[in-house]
Protein backbone atom coordinates (compact mmCIF):
# COMPACT_ATOMS: atom_id res chain seq x y z
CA UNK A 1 160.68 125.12 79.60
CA UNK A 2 160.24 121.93 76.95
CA UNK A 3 163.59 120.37 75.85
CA UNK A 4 162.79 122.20 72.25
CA UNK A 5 162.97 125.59 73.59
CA UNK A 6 165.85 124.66 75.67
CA UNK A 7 167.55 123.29 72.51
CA UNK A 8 166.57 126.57 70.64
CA UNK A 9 167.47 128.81 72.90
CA UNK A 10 171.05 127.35 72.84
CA UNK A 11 171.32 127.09 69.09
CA UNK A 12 170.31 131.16 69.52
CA UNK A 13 172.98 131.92 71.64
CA UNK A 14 175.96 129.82 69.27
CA UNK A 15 174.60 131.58 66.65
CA UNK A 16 175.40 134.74 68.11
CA UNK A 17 172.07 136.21 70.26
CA UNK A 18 172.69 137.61 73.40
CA UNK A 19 170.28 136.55 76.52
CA UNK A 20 168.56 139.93 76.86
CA UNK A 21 168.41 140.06 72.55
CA UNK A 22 166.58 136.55 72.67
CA UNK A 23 164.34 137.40 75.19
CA UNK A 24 163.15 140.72 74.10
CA UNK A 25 162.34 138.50 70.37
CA UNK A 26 160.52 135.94 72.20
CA UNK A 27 157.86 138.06 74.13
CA UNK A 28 157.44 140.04 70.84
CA UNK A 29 156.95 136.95 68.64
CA UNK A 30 154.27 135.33 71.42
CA UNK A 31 152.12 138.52 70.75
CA UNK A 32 152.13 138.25 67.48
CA UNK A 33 150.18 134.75 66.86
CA UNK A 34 146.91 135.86 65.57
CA UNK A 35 148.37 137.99 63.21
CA UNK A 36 150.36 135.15 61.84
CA UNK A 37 147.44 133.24 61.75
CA UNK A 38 145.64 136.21 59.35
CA UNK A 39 149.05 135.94 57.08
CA UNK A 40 148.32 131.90 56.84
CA UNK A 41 145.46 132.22 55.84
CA UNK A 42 146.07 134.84 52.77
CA UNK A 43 148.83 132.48 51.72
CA UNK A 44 146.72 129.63 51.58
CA UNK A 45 144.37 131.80 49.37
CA UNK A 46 147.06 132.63 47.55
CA UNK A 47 148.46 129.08 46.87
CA UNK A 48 145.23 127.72 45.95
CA UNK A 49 144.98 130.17 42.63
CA UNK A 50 148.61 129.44 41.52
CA UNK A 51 147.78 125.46 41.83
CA UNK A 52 144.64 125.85 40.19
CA UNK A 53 146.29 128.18 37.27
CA UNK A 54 148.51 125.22 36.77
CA UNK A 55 146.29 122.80 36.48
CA UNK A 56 143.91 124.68 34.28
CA UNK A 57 146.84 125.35 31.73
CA UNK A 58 147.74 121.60 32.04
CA UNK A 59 151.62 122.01 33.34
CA UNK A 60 153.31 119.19 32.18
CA UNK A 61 157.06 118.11 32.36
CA UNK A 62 157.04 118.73 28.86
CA UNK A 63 157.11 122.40 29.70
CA UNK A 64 160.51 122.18 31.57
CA UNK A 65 162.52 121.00 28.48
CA UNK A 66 164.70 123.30 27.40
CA UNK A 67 165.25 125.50 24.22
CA UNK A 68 168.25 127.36 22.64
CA UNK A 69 168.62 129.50 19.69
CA UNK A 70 165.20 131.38 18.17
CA UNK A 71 163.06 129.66 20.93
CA UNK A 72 160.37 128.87 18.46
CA UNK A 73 157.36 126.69 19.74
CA UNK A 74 158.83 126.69 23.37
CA UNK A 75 155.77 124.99 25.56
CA UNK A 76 157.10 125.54 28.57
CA UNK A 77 157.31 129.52 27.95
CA UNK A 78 153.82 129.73 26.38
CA UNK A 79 152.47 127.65 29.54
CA UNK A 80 154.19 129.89 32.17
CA UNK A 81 153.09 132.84 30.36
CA UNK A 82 149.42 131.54 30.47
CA UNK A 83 149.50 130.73 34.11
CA UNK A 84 150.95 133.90 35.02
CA UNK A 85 147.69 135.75 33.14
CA UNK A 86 145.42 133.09 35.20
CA UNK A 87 147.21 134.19 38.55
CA UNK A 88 147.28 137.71 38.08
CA UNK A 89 143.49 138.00 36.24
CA UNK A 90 144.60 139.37 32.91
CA UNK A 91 144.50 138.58 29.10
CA UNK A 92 147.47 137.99 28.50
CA UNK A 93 151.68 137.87 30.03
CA UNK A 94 155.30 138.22 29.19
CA UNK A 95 157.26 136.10 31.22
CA UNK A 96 161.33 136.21 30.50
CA UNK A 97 164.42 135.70 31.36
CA UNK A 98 165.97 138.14 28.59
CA UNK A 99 164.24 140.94 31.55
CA UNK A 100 167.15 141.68 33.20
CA UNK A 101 165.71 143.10 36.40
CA UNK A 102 162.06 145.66 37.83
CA UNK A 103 163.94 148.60 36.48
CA UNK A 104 164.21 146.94 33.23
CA UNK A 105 160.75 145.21 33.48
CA UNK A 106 159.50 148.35 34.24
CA UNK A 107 161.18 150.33 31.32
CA UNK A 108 160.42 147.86 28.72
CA UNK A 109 156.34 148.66 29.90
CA UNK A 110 157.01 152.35 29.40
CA UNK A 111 158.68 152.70 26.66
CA UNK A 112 156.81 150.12 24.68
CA UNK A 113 153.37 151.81 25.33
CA UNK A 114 154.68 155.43 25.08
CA UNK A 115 155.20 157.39 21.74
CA UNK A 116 156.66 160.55 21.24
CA UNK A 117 154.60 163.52 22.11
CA UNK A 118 152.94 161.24 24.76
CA UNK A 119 152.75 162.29 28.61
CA UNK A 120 153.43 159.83 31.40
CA UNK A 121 151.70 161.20 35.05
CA UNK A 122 153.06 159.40 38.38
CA UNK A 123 149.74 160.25 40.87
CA UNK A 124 151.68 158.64 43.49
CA UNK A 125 154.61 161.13 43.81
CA UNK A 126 158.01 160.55 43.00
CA UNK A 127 158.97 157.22 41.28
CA UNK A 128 161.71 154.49 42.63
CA UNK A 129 165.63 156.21 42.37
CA UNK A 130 166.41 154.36 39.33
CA UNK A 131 163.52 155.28 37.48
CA UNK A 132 164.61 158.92 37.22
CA UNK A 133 167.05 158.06 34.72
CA UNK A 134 164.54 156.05 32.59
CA UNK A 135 162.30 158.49 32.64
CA UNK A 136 164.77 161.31 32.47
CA UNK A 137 163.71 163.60 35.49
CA UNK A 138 167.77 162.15 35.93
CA UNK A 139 169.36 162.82 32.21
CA UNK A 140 170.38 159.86 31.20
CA UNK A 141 171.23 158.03 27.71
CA UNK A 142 168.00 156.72 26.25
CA UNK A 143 165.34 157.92 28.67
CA UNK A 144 161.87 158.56 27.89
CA UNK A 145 163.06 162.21 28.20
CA UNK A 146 165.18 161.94 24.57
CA UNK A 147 162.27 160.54 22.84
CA UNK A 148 160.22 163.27 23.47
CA UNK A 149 157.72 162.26 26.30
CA UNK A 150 157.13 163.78 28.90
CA UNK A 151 156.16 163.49 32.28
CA UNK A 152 154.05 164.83 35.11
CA UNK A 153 153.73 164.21 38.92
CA UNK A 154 151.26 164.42 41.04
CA UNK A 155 152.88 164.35 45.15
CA UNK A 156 151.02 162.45 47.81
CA UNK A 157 149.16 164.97 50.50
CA UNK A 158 151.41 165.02 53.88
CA UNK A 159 149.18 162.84 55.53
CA UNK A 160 149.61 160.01 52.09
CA UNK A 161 146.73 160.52 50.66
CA UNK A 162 145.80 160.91 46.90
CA UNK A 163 145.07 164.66 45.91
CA UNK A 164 142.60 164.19 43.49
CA UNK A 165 142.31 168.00 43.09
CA UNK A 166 145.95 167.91 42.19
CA UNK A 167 145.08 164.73 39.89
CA UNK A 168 142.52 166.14 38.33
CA UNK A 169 143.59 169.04 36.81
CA UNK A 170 146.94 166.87 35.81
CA UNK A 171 145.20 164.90 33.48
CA UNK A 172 145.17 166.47 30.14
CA UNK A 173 144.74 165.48 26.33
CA UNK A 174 148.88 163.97 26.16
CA UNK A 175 148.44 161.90 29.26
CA UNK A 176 148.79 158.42 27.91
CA UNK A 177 149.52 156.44 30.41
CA UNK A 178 149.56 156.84 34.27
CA UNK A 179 152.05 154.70 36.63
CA UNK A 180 151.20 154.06 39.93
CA UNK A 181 154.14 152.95 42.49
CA UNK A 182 152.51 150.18 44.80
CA UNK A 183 155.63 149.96 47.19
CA UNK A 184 157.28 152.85 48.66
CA UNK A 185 160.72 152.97 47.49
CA UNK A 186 163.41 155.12 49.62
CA UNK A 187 160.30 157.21 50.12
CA UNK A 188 158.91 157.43 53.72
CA UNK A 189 154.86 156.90 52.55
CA UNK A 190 152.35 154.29 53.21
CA UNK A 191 152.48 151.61 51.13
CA UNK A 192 149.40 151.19 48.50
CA UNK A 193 146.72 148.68 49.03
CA UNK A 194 144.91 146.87 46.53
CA UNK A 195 141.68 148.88 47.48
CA UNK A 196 143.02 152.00 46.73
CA UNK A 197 145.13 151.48 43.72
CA UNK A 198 141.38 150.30 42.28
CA UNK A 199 140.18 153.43 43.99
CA UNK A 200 142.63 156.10 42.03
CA UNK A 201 142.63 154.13 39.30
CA UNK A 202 138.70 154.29 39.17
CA UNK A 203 139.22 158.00 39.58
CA UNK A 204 141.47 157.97 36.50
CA UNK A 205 139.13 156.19 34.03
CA UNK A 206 135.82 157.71 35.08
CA UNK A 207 137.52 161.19 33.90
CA UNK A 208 140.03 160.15 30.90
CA UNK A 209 138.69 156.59 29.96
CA UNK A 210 141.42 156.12 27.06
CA UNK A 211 144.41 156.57 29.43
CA UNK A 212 146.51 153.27 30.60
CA UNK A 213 146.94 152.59 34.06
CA UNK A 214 150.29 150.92 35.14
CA UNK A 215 150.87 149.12 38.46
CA UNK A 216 154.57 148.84 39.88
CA UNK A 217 153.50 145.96 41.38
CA UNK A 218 157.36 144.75 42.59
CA UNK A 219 157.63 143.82 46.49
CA UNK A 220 153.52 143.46 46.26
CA UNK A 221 152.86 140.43 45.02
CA UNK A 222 150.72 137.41 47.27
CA UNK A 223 150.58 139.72 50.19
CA UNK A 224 146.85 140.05 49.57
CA UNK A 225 144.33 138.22 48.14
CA UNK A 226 144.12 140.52 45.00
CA UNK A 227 146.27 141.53 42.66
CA UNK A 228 146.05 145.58 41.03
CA UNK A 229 145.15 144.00 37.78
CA UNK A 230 141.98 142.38 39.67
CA UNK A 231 140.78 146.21 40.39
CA UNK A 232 141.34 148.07 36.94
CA UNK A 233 145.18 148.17 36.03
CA UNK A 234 146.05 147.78 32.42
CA UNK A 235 148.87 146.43 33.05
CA UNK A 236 151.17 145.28 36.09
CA UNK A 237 155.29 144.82 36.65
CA UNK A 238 157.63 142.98 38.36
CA UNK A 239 160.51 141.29 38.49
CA UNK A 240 161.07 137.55 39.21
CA UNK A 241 163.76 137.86 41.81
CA UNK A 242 161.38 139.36 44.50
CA UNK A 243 158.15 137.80 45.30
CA UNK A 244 156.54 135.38 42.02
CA UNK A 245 159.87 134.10 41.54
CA UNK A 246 160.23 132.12 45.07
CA UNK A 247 163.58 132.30 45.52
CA UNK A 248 164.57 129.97 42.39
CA UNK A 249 164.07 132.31 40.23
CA UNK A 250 167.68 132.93 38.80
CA UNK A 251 166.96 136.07 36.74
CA UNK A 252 163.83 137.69 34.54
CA UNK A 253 160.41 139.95 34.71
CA UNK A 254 156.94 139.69 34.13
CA UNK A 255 154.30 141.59 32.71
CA UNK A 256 150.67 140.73 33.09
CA UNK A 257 147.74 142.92 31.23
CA UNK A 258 145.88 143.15 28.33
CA UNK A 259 146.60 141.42 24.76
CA UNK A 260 147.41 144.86 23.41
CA UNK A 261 149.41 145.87 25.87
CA UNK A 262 151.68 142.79 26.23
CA UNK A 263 151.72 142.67 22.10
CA UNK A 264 153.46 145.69 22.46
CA UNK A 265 155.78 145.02 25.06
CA UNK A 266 157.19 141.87 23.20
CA UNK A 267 157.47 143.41 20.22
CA UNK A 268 159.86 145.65 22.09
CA UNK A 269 161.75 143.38 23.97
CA UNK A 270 161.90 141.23 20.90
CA UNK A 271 161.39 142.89 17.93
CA UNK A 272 158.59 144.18 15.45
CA UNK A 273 157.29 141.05 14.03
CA UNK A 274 158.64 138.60 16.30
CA UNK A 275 157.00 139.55 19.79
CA UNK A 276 156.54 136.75 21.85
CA UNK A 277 157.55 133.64 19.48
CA UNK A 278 161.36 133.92 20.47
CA UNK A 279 163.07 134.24 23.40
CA UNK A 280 164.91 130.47 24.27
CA UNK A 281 164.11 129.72 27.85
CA UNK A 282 167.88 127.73 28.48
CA UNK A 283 166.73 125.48 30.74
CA UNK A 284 164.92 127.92 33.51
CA UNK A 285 161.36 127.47 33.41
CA UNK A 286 161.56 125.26 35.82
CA UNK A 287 163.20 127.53 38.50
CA UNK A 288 160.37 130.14 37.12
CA UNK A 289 157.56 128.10 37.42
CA UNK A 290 158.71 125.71 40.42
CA UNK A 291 159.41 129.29 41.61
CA UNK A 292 156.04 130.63 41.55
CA UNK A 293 154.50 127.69 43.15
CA UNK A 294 156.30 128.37 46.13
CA UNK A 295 155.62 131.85 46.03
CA UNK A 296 152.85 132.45 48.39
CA UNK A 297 154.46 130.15 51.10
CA UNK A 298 157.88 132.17 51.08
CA UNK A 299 156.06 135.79 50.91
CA UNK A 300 154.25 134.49 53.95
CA UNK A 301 157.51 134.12 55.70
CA UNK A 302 158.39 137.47 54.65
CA UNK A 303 155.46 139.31 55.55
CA UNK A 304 156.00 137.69 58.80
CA UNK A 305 159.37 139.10 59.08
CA UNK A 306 158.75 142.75 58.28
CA UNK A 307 155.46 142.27 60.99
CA UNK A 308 158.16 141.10 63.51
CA UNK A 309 160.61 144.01 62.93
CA UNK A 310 157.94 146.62 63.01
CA UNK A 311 156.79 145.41 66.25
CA UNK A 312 160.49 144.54 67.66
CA UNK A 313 161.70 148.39 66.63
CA UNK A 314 158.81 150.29 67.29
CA UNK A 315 159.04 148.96 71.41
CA UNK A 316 162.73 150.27 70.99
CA UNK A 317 161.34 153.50 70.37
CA UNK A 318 162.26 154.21 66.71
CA UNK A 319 159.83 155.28 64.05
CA UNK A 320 158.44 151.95 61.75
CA UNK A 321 156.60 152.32 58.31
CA UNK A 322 154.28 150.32 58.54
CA UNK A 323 153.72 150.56 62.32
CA UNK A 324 153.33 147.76 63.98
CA UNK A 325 149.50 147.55 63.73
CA UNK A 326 149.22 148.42 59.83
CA UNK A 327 147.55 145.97 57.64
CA UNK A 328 150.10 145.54 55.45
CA UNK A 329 150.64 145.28 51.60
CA UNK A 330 153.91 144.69 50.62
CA UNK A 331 156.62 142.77 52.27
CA UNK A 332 159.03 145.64 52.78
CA UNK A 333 159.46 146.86 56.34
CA UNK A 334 161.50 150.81 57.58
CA UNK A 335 162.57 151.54 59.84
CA UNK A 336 164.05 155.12 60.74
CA UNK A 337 167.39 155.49 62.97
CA UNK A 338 168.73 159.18 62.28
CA UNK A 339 171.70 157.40 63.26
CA UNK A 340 174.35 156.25 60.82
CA UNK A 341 176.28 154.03 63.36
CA UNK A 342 172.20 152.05 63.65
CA UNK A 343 171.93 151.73 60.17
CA UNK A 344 174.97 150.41 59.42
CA UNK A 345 174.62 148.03 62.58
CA UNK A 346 171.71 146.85 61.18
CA UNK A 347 172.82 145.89 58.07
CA UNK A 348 175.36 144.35 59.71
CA UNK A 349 172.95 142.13 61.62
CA UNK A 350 171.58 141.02 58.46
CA UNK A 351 174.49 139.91 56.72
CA UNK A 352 176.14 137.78 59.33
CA UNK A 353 172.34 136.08 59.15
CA UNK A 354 172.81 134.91 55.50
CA UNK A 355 173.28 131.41 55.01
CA UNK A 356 175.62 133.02 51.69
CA UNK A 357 178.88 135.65 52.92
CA UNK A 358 177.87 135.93 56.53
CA UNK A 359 182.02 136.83 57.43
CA UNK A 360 181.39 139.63 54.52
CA UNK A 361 180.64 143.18 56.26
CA UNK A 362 178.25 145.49 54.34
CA UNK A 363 180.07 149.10 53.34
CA UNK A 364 178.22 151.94 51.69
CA UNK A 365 179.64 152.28 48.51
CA UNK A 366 178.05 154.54 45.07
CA UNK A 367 175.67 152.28 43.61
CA UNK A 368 174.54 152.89 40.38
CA UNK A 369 171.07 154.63 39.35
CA UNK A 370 171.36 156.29 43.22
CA UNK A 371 171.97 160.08 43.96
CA UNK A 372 173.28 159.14 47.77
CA UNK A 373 175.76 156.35 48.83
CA UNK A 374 173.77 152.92 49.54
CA UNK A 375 174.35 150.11 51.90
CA UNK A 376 173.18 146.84 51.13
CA UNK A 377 173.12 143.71 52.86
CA UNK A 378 172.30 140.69 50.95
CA UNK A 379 173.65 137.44 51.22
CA UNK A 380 171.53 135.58 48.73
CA UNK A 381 171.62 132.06 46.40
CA UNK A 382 170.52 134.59 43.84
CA UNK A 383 172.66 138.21 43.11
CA UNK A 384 170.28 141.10 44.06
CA UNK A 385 167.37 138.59 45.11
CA UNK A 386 165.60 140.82 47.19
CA UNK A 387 163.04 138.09 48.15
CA UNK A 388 166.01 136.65 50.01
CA UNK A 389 166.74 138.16 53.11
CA UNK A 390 168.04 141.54 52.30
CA UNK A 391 168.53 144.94 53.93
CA UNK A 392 169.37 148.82 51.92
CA UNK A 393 169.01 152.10 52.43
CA UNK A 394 170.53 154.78 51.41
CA UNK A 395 173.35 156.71 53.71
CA UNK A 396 171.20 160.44 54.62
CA UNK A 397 168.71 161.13 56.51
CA UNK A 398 166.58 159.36 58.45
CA UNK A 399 169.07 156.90 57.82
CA UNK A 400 166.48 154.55 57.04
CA UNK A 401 167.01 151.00 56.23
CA UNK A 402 164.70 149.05 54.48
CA UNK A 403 164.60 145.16 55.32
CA UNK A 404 162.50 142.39 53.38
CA UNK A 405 162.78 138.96 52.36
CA UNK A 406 163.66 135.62 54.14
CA UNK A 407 162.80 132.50 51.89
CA UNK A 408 161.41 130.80 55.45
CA UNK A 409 159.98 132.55 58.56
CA UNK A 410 162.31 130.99 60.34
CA UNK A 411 165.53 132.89 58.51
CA UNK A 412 163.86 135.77 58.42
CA UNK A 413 163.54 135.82 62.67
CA UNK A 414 167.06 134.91 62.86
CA UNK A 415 168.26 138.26 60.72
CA UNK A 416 165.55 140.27 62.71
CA UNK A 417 167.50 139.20 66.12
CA UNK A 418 170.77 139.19 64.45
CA UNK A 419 170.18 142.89 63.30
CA UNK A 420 169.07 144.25 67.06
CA UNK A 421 172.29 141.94 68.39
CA UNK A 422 174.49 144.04 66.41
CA UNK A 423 172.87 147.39 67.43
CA UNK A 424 173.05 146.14 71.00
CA UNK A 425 176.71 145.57 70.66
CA UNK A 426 176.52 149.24 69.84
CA UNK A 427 176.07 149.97 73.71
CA UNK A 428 173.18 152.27 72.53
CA UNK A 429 170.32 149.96 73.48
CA UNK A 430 171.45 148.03 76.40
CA UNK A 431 169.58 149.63 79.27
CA UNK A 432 166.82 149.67 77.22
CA UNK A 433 166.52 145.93 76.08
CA UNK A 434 167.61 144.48 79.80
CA UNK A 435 164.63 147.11 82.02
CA UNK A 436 162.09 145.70 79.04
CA UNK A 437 162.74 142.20 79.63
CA UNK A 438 162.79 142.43 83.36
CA UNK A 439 159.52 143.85 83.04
């Protein structure tokens, strides 16, 4: 053994890893080099088109000068906003901190495209939990429900596959725009690639040309080489404290899509005749933008994360979505206990691995826009950043927890072994982890 493995090892077990926990990790993690090779190689892709976007829209440290009051002539915004459309292959962007959050990023896109009498179709089944009350399928004060839209869903098949029969005859003369979930939410469904958003969305245009495609493109972004709005989509979402923003991202959203289609989300965020020429930036762009230039090299160490926990909890016997063999296409990793005592454990695990409250234990408690208790571990720089390593679910069955983030690889390892030390303190796992080891 070198004197750096020694070293490590021994940092592993004052930091809390049981012998039997750090070995199991360690034979996973040597099987997985090629694949981490693959995810390299995507990021460097990746970081390539961000530099270059910067350097075509002439970034200067002009742009991180901040602005207060009305915001007007703000070249750091405009900049940002014109590398963002360069990055994600579009026309145009809104890029803001005044977007509170994805559910609001995402709201702000539906309700500023919608009009009464209008019909919004999800092909992809059911939406994220706290879209239900935006759209109203939850009633809710202010939902697209109240306005008089409606809305139309179209369920995966059982084996997550598009039913184009089903989508088909969905499609109808009030279908104005159709929103297509790229992640998979508390749902237990494949993730979307690239490929086949283009694919359904395709489908879409080649039978109601006029309609506007949407991409919920939160937990998605720099995992491939593409982005949704590279194969067709209108318009794309997401929310700065998950994967563009880097992990110095301290709040805001982004949209990215056509000029008509971000002309009409700033005039709603803003207001009619103001749109995009206000909005004071405070002093963040350069968290946003210094942000996004990280970006690919932090979703790499999250992708590697959720590829280690698929493969660590799948040998433990427990159902993984992705499996471990998946190509994968977003950075969020589930992993099904049926087992309230596991879930919680794991949690646990990935609290006491934050470098932020690691003595604070996770409880479930009723978080709002949810229809079940949730537990949430997340001890971030950033409130809610879920690009940071971070771990939910909500408490009924499977009792699945859903684990992403980790700003380095490295963290990210650490809360993986962290989370199967505190399920091994559970006694539930021991014989298990020690025969696997040994052999």
């Amino acid at each position: 053994m070198e004197q750096k493995d020694k070293i490590l090892e021994e940092y592993y077990a004052q930091m809390g890893i049981a012998k039997p926990v750090y070995d199991f990790c360690m034979k996973v993690e040597e099987e997985l080099k090629d694949r981490f090779l693959s995810i390299d190689k995507t990021a460097e892709c990746n970081q390539m088109k961000v530099l270059r976007a910067m350097q075509k829209n002439h970034l200067s440290e002009a742009c991180f000068a901040p602005t207060t009051g009305y915001g007007y002539n703000d070249i750091g915004r405009e900049t940002l906003e014109k590398i963002y459309a360069d990055v994600f292959g579009t026309e145009d962007a809104l890029v803001r901190p005044q977007i509170t959050c994805g559910t609001h990023a995402l709201a702000l896109a539906l309700m500023s495209q919608l009009r009464p009498g209008d019909e919004l179709l999800s092909p992809v089944g059911k939406p994220y939990d706290t879209l239900e009350e935006v759209i109203g399928i939850r009633p809710s004060n202010g939902s697209l429900a109240e306005y008089g839209i409606s809305y139309r869903q179209v369920d995966l098949l059982p084996d997550g596959e598009f039913d184009w029969d089903g989508i088909e005859k969905a499609l109808n003369e009030k279908t104005k725009l159709v929103t297509i979930q790229r992640s998979k939410g508390y749902a237990s469904r494949p993730t979307l690639s690239v490929k086949r958003i283009g694919e359904l969305i395709h489908f879409i245009k080649e039978r109601k040309p006029d309609v506007l495609c949407m991409v919920d493109n939160c937990y998605g972004e720099f995992v491939e080489i593409e982005e949704p709005s590279q194969v067709g989509a209108d318009l794309i979402v997401g929310s700065l404290i998950k994967n563009p923003g880097g992990g110095l991202a301290p709040i805001g959203g982004y949209l990215c899509g056509t000029k008509e289609c971000i002309d009409r989300a700033a005039y709603r965020l803003t207001s009619p005749g103001l749109g995009k020429e206000v909005g004071a930036t405070l002093g963040v762009t350069t968290s946003l933008t210094q942000g996004l230039f990280l970006a690919p090299t932090v979703v790499k160490g999250a992708l590697k994360g959720a590829v280690f926990a698929a493969n660590i909890y799948e040998k433990l016997g427990f159902k993984v979505i992705p499996d471990s063999k998946e190509s994968r296409h977003d950075i969020i990793q589930e992993v099904e206990f049926h087992d309230p005592e596991l879930m919680v454990a794991f949690c646990e695990g990935i609290q006491a691995a934050a470098p932020v409250d690691s003595f604070v234990r996770p409880e479930p408690w009723d978080m709002p826009g949810y229809d079940a208790q949730v537990i949430m571990a997340a001890g971030a720089f950033v409130s809610g950043s879920s690009i940071e390593l971070s771990a939910d679910g909500p408490m009924k069955e499977p009792y699945a927890v859903y684990f992403q983030g980790g700003l380095t690889w490295e963290h990210a390892k650490y809360g993986i072994m962290m989370s199967l030390q505190k399920i091994y303190e559970t006694g539930k796992l021991k014989n298990i982890l020690i025969n696997d080891t040994e052999s």
